[in-house]
N, C-alpha and C. Protein backbone atom coordinates (compact mmCIF):
# COMPACT_ATOMS: atom_id res chain seq x y z
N UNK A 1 7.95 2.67 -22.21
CA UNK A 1 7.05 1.82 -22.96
C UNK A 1 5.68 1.81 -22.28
N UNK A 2 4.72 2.22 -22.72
CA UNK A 2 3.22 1.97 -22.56
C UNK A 2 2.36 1.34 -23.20
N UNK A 3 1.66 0.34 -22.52
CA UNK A 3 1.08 -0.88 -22.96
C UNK A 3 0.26 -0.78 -22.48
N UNK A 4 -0.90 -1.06 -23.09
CA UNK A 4 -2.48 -1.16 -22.73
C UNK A 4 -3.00 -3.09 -22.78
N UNK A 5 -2.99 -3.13 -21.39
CA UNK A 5 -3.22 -4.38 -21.31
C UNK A 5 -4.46 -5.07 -21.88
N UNK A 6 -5.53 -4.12 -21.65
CA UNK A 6 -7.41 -4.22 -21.91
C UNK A 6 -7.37 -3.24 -21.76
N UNK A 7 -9.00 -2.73 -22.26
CA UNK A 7 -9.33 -1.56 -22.13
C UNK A 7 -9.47 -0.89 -20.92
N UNK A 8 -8.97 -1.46 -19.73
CA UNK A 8 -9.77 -0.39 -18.69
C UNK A 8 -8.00 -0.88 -17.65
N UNK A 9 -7.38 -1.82 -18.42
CA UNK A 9 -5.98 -1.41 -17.52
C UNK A 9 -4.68 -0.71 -18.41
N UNK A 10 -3.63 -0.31 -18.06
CA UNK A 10 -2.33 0.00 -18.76
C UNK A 10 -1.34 0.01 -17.53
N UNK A 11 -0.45 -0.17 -18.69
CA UNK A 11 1.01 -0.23 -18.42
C UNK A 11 2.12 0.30 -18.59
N UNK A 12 2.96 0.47 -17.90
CA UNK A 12 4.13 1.57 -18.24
C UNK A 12 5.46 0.90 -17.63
N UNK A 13 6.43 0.64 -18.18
CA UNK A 13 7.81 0.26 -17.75
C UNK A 13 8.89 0.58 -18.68
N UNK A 14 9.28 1.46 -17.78
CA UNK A 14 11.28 1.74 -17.88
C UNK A 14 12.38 0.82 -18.02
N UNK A 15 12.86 1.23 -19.28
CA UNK A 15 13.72 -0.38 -19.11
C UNK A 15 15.27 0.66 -19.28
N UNK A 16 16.47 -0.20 -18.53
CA UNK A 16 17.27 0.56 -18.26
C UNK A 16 18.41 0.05 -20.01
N UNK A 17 17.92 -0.84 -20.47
CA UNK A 17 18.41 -0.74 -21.83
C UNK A 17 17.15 -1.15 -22.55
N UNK A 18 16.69 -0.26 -23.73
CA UNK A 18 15.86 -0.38 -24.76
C UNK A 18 15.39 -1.31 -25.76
N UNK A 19 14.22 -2.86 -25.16
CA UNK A 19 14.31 -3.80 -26.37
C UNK A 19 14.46 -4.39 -25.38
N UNK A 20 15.19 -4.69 -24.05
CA UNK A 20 15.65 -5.76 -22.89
C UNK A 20 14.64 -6.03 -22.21
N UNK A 21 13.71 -6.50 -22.82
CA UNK A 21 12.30 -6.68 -21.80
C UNK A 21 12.48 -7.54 -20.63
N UNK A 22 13.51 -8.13 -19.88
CA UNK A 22 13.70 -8.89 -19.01
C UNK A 22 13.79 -8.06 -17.42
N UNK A 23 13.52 -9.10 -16.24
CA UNK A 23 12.91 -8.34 -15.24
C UNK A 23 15.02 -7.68 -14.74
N UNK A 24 15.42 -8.20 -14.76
CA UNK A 24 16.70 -7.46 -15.01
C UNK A 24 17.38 -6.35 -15.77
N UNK A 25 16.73 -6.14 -16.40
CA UNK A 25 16.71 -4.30 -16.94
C UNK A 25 15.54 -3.44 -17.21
N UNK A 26 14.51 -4.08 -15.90
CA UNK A 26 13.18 -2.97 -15.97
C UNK A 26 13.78 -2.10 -14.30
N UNK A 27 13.75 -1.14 -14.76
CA UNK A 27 13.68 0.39 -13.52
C UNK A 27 12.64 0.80 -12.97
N UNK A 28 11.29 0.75 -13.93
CA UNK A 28 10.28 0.88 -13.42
C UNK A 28 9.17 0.31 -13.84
N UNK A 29 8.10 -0.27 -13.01
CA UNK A 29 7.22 -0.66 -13.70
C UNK A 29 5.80 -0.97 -12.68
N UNK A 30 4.58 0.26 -14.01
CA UNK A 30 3.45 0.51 -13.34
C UNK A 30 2.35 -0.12 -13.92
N UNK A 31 0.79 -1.05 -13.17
CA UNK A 31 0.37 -1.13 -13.94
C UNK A 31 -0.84 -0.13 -13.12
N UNK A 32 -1.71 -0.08 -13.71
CA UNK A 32 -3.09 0.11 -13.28
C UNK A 32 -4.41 0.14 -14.13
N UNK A 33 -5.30 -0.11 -13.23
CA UNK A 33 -6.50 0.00 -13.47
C UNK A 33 -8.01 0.22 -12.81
N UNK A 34 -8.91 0.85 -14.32
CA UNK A 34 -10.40 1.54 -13.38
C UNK A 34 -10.71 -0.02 -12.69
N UNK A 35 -11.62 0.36 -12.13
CA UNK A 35 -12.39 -0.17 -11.20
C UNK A 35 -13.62 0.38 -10.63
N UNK A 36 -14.66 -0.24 -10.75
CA UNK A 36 -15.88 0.67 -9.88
C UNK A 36 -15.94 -0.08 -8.91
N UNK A 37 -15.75 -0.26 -7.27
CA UNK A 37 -15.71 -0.90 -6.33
C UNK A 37 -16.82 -0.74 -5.74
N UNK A 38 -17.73 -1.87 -5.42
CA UNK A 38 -18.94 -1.68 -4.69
C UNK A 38 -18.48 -2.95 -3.99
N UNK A 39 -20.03 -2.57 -2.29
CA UNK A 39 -19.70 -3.49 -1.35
C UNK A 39 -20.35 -3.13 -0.28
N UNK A 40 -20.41 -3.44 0.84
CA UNK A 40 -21.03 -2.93 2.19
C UNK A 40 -19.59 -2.01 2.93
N UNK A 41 -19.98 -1.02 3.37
CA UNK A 41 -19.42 0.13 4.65
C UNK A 41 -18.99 -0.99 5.62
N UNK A 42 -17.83 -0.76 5.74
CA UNK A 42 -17.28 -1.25 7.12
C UNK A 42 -17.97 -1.22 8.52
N UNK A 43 -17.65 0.45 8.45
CA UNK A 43 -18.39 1.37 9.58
C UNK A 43 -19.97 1.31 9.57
N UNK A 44 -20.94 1.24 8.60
CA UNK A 44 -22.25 1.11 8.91
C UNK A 44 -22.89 -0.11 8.22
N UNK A 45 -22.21 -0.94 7.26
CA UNK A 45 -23.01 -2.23 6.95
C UNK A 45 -23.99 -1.70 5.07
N UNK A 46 -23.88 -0.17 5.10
CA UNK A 46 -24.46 -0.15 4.21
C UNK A 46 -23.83 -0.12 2.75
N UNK A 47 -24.62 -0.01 1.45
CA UNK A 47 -23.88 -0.31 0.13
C UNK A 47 -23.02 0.80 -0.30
N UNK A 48 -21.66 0.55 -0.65
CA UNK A 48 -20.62 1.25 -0.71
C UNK A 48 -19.85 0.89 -1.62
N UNK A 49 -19.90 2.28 -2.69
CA UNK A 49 -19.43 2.13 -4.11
C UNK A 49 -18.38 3.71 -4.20
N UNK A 50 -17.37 2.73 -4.84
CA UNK A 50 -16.23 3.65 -5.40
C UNK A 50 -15.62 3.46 -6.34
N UNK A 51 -15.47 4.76 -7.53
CA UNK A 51 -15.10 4.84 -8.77
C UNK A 51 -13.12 4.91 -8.58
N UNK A 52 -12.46 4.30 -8.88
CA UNK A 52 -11.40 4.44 -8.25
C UNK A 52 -10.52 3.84 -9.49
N UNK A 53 -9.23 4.57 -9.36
CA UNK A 53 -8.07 4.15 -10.02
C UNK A 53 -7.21 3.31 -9.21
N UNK A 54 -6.90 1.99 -9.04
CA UNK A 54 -6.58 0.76 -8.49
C UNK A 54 -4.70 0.44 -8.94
N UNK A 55 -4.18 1.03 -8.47
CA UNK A 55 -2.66 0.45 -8.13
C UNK A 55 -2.15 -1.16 -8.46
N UNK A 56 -2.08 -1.97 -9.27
CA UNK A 56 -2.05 -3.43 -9.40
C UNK A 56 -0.68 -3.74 -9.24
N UNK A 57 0.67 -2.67 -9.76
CA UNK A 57 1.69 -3.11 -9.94
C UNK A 57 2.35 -1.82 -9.53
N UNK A 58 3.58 -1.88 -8.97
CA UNK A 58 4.22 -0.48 -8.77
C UNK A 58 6.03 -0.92 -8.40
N UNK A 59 6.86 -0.43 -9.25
CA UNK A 59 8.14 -1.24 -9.07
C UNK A 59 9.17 -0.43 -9.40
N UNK A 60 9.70 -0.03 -8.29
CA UNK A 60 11.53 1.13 -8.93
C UNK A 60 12.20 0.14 -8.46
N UNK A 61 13.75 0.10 -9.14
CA UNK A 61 14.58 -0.91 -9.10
C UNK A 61 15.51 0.30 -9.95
N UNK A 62 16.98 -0.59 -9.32
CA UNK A 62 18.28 -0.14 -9.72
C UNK A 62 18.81 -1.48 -9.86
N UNK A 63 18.70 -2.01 -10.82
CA UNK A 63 19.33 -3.79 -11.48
C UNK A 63 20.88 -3.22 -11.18
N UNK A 64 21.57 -2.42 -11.34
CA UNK A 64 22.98 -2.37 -10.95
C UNK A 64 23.55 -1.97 -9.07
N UNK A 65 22.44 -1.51 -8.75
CA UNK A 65 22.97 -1.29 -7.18
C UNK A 65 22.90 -2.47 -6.37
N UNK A 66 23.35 -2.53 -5.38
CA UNK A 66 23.88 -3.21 -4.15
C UNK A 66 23.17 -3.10 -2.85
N UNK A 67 22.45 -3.74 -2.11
CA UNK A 67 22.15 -3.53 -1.03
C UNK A 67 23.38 -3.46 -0.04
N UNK A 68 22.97 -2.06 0.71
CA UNK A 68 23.72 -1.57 2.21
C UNK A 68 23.52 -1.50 3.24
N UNK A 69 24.20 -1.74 4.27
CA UNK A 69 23.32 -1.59 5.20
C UNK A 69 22.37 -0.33 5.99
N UNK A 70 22.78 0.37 5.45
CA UNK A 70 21.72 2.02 5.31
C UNK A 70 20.60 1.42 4.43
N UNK A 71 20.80 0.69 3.20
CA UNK A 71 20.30 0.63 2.45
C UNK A 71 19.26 -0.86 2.22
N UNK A 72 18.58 -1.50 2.73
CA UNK A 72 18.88 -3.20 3.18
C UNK A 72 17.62 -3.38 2.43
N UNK A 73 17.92 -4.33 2.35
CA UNK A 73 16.74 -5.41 1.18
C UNK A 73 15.71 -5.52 2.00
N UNK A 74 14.37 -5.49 0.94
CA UNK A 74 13.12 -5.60 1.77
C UNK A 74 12.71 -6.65 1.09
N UNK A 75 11.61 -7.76 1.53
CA UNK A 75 10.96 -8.80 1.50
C UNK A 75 10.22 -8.73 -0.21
N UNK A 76 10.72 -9.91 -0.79
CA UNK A 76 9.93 -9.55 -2.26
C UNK A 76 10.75 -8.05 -3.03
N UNK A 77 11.56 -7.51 -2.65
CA UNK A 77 12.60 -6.78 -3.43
C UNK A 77 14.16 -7.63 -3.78
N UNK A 78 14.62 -7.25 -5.28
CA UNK A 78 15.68 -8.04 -5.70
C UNK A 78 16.39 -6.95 -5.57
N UNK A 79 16.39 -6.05 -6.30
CA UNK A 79 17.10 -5.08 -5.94
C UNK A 79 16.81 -3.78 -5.38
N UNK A 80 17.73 -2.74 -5.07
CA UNK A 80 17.52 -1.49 -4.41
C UNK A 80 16.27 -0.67 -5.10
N UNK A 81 15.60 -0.11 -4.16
CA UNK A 81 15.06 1.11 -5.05
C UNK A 81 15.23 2.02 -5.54
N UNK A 82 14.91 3.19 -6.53
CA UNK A 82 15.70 4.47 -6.73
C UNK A 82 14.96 5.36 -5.95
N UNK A 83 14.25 5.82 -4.69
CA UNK A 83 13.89 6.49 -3.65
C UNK A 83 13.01 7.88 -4.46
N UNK A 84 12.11 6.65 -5.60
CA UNK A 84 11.24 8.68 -6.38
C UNK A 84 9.45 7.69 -6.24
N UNK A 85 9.25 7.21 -4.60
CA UNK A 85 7.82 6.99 -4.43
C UNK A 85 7.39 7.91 -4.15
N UNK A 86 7.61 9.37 -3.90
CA UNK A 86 6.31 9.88 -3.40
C UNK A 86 6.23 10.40 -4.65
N UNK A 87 7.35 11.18 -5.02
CA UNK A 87 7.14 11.65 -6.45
C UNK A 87 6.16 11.10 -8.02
N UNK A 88 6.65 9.38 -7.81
CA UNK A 88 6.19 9.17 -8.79
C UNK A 88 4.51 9.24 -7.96
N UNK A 89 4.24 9.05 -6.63
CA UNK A 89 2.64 9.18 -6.51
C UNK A 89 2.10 10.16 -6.77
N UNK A 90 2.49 11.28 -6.64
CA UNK A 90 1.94 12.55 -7.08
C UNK A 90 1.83 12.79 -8.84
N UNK A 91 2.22 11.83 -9.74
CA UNK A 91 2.07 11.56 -10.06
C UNK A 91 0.75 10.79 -11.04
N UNK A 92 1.01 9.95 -10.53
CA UNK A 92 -0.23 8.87 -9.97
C UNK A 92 -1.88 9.56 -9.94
N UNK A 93 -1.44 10.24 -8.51
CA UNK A 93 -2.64 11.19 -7.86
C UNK A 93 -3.14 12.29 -9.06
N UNK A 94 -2.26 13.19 -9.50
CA UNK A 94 -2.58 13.62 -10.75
C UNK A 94 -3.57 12.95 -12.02
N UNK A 95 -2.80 11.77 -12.16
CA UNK A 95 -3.50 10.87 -13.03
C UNK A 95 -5.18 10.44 -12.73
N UNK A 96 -5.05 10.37 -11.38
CA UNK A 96 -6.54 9.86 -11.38
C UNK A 96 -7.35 11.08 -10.77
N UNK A 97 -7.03 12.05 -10.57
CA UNK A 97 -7.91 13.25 -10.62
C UNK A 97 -8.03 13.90 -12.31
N UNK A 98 -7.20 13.96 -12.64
CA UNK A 98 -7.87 14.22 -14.14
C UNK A 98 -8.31 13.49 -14.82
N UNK A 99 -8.63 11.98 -14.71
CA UNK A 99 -9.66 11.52 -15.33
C UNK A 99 -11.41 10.96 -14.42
N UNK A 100 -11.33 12.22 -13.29
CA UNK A 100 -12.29 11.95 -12.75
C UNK A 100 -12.45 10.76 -11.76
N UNK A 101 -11.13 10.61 -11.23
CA UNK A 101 -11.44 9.63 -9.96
C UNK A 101 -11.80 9.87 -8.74
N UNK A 102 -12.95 8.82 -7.92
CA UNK A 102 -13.33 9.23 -6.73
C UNK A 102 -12.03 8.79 -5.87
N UNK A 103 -10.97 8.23 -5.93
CA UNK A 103 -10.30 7.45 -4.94
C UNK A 103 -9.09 6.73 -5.70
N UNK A 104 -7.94 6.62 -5.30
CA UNK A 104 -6.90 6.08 -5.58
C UNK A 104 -6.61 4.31 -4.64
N UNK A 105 -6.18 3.37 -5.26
CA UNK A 105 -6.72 2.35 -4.37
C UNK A 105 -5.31 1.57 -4.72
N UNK A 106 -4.66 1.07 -3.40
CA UNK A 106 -3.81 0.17 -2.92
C UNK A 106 -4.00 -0.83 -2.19
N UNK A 107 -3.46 -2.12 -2.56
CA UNK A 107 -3.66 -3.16 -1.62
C UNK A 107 -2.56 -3.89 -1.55
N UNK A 108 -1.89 -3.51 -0.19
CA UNK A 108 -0.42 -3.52 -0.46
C UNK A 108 -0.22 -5.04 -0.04
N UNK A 109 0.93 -5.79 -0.72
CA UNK A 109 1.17 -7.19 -0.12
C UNK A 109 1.94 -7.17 1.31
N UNK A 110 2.76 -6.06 1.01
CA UNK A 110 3.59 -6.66 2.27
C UNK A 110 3.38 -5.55 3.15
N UNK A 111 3.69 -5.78 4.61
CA UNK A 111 3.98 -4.83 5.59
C UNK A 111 4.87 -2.99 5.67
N UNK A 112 5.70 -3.38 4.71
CA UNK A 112 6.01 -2.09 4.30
C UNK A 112 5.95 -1.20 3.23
N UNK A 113 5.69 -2.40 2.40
CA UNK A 113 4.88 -1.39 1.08
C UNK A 113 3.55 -0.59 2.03
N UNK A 114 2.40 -0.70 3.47
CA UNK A 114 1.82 -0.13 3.74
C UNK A 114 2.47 0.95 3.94
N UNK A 115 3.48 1.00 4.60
CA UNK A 115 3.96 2.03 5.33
C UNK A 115 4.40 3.13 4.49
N UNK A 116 4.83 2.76 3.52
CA UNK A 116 5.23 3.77 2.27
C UNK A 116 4.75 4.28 1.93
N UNK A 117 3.21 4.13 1.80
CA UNK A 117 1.97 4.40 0.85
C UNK A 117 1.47 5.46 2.37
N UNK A 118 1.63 5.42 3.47
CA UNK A 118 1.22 6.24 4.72
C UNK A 118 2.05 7.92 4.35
N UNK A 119 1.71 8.82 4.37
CA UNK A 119 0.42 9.16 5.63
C UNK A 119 -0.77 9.21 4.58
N UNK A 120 -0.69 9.14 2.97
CA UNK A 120 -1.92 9.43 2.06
C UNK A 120 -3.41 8.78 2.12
N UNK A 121 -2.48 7.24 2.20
CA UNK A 121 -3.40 6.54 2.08
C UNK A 121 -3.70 5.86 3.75
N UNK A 122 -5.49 5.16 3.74
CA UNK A 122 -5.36 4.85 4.93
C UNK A 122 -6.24 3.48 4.32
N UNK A 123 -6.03 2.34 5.38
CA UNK A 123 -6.88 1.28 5.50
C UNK A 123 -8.17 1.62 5.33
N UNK A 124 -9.34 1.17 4.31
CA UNK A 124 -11.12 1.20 4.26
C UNK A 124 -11.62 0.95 5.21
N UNK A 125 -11.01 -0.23 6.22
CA UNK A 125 -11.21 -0.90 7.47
C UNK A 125 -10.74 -0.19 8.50
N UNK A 126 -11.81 0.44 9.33
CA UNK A 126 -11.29 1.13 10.16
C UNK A 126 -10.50 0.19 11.22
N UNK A 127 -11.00 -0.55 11.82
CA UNK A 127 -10.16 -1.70 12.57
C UNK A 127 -9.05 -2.36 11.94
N UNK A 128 -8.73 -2.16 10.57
CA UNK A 128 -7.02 -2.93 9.78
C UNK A 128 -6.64 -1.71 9.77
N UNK A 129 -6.97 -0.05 10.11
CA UNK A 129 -6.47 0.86 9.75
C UNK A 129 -6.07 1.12 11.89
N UNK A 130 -6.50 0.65 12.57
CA UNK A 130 -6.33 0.60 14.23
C UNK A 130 -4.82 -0.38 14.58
N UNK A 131 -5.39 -1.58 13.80
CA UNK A 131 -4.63 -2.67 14.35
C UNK A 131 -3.01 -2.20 13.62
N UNK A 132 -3.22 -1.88 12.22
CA UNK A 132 -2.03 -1.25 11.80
C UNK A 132 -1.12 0.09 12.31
N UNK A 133 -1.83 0.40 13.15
CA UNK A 133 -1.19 1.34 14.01
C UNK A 133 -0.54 0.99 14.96
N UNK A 134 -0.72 0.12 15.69
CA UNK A 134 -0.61 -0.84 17.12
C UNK A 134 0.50 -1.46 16.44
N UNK A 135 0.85 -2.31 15.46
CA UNK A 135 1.45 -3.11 14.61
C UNK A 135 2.64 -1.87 14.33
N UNK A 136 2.73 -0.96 13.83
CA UNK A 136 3.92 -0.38 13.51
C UNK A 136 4.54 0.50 15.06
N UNK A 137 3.50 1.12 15.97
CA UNK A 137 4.40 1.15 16.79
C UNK A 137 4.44 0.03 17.84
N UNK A 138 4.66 -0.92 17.86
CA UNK A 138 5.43 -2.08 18.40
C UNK A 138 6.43 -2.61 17.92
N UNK A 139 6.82 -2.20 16.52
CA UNK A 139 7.79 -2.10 15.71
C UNK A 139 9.03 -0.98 15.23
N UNK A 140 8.49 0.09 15.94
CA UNK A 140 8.74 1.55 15.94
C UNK A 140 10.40 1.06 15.94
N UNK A 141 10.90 0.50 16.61
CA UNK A 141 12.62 0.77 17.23
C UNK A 141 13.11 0.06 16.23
N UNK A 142 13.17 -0.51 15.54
CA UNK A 142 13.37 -1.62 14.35
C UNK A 142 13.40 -0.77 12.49
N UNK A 143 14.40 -0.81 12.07
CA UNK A 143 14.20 0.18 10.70
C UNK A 143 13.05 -1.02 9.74
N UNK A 144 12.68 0.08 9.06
CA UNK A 144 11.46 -0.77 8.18
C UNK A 144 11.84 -2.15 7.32
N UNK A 145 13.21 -2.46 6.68
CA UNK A 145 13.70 -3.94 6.39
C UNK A 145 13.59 -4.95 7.71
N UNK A 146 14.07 -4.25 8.89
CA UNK A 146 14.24 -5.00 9.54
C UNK A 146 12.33 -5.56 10.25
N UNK A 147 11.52 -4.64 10.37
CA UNK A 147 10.11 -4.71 10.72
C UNK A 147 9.54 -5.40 9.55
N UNK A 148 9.51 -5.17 8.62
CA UNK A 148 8.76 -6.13 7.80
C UNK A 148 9.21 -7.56 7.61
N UNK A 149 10.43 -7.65 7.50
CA UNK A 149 11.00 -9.41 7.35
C UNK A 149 10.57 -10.12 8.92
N UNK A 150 10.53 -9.32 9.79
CA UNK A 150 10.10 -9.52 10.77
C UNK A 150 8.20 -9.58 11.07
N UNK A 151 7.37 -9.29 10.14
CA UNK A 151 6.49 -9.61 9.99
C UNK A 151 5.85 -10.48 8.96
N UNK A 152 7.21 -10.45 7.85
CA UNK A 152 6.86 -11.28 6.76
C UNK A 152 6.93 -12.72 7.33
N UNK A 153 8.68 -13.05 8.10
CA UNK A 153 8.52 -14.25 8.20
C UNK A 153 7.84 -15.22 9.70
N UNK A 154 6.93 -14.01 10.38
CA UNK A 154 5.99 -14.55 10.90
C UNK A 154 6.37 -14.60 12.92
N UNK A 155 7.45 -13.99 12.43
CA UNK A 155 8.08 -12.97 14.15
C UNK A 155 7.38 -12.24 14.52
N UNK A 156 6.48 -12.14 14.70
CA UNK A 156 5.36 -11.22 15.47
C UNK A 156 4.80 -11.57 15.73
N UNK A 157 4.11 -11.54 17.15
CA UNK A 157 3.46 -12.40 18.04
C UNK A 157 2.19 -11.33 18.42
N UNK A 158 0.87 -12.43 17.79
CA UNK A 158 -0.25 -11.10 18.01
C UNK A 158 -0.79 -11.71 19.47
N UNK A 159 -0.86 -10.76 20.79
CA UNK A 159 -0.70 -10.75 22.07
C UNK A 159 -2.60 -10.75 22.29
N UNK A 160 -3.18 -10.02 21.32
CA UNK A 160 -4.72 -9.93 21.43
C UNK A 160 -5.49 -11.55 21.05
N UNK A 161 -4.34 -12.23 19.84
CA UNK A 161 -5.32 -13.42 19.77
C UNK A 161 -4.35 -14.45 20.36
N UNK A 162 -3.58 -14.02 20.37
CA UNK A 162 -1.90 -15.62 21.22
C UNK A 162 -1.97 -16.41 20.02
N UNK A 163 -1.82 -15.78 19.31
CA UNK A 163 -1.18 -16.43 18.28
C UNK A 163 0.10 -15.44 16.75
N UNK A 164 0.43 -16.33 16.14
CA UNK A 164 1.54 -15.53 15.17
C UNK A 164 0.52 -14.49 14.54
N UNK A 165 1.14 -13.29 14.17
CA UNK A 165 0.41 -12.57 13.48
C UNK A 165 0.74 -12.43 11.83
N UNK A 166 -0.04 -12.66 10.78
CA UNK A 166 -0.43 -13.18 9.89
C UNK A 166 -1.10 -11.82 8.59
N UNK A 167 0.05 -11.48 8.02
CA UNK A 167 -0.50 -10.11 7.17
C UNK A 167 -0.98 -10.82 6.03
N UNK A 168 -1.98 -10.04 5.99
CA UNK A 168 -3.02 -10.14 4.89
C UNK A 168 -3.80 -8.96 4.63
N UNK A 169 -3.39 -8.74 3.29
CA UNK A 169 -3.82 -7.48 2.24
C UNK A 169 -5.11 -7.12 2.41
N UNK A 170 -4.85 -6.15 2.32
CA UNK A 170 -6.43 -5.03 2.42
C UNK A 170 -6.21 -3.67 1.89
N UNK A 171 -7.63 -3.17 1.60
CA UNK A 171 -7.57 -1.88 0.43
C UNK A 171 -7.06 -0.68 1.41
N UNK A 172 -5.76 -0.35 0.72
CA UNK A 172 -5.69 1.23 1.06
C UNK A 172 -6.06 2.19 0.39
N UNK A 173 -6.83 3.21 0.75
CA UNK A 173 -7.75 4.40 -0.04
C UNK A 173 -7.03 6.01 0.04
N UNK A 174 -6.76 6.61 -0.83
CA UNK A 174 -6.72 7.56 -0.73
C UNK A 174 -7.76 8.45 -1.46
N UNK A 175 -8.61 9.20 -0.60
CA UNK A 175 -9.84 9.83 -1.35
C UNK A 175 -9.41 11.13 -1.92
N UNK A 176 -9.92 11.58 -2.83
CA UNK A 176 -10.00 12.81 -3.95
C UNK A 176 -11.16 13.44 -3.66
N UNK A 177 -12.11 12.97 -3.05
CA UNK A 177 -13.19 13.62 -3.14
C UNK A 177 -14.01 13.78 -1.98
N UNK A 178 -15.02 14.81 -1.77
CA UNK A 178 -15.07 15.25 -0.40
C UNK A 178 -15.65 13.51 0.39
N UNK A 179 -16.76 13.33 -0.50
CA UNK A 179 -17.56 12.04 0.20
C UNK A 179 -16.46 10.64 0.60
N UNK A 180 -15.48 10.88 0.11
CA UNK A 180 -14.65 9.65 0.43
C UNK A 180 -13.44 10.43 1.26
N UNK A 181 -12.96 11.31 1.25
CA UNK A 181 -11.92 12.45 2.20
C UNK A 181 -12.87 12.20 3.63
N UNK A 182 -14.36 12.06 3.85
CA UNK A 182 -15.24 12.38 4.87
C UNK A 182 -15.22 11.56 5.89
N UNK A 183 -15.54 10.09 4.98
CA UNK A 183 -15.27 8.96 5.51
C UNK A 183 -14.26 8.51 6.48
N UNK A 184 -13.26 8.71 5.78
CA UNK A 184 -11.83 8.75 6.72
C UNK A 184 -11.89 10.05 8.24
N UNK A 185 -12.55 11.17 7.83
CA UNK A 185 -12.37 11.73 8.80
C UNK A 185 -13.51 11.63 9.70
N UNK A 186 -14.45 10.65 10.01
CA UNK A 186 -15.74 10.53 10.23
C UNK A 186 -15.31 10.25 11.41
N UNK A 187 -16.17 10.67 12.73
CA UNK A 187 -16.26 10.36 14.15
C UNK A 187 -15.90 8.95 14.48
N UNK A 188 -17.40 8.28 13.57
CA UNK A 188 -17.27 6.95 13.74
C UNK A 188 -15.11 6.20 13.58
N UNK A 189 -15.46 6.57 11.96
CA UNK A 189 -13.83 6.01 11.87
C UNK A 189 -13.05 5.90 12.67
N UNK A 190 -12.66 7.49 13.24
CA UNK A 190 -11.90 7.74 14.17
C UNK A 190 -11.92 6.75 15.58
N UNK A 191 -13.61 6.55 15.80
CA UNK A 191 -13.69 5.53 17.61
C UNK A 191 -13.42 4.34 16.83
N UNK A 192 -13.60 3.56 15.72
CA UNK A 192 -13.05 2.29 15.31
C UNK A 192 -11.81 1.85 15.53
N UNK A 193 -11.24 3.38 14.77
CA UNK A 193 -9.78 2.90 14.53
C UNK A 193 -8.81 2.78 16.21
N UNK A 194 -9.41 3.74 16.71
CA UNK A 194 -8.95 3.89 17.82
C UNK A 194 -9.01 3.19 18.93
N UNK A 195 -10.16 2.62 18.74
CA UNK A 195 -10.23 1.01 19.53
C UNK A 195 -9.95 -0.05 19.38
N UNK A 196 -9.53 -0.27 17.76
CA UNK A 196 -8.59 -1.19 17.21
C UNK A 196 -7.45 -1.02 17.94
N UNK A 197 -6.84 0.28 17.97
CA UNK A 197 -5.51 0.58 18.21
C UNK A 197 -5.47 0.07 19.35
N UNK A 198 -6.50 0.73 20.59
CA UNK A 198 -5.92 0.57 22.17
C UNK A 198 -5.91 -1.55 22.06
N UNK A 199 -6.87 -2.05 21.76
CA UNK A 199 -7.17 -3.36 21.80
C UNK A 199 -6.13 -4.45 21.06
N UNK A 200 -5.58 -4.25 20.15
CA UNK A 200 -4.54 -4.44 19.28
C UNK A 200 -2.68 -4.83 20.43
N UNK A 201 -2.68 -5.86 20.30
CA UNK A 201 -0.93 -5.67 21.64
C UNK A 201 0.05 -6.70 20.24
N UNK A 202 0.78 -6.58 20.19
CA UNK A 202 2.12 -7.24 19.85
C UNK A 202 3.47 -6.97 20.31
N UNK A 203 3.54 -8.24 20.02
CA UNK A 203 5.14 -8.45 20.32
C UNK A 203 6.65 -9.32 19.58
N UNK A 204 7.60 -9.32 19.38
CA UNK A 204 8.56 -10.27 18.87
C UNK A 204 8.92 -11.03 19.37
């Protein structure tokens, strides 16, 4: 089913019986929308605009499976996933290069929806794209249900400010195009992020 919410968003959801619009027999469900994003550069302060296809909703579900412990529930998931994210991003990525996008744009809620969306996409913020590095390997030994409920419900102890550490959403970018591909690979970026990283300590 595809649904055009307004003109500049749509929608798409799989329903695992036909007519059952209830969140108990949707399998999948995408929304998105354009966006022209303007704003100031992180890295230099100056005005910074991007034409971008914006990620709002993104949802695989198996309403009949079971969480396992191979398999374990993540924070804000009811049920299992069916394991076709990269696929359906390529996808995605397709989609917004053929209609001329500078940038694909995520702003993930939780701690491991970032991680999912990695290695494509990276934090705009070179310092949320540092500190998020520091943040997952201090978490490294821990499988990703277990690291995110562990950051969701506020078990992580940020060692740089002594206090709980506190996730809060920010744009992940994946660029299409050289001027936004550049950015990310820019000198500057790189000493940001990287001084985020060394400066950045946590703990459980």
């Amino acid at each position: 089913m595809i649904r055009s919410i307004d003109p500049y968003r749509q929608s798409v959801r799989i329903l695992a019986h036909p007519g059952e619009e209830t969140e108990d027999n949707i399998l999948c469900e995408l929304r998105v929308f354009d966006s022209h994003l303007n704003g100031l550069c992180p890295l230099t302060g100056d005005p910074f605009e991007v034409d971008a296809l914006v990620i709002d909703w993104l949802t695989f579900q198996n309403p009949k499976a079971e969480f396992t412990p191979d398999k374990q529930q993540l924070p804000g998931q009811k049920y299992p996933g069916l394991g076709i994210m990269r696929i359906s991003m390529k996808v995605i990525i397709d989609l917004a290069k053929q209609i001329g996008k500078e940038a694909v744009v995520n702003i993930p809620e939780y701690y491991h929806n970032a991680v999912l969306y990695e290695p494509e996409f990276r934090f705009f913020s070179a310092f949320v794209e540092g500190r998020f590095q520091a943040l997952q390997k201090a978490l490294s030994h821990l499988s990703l249900a277990e690291a995110s409920h562990a950051v969701h419900s506020g078990k992580v102890w940020n060692e740089s400010k002594n206090e709980p550490f506190i996730w809060r959403p920010h744009e992940q970018i994946l660029g299409l195009v050289p001027r936004i591909i550049d950015y990310f690979a820019s000198p500057l970026y790189a000493e940001k992020m990287h001084t985020a990283q060394f400066e950045s300590r946590f703990k459980l």
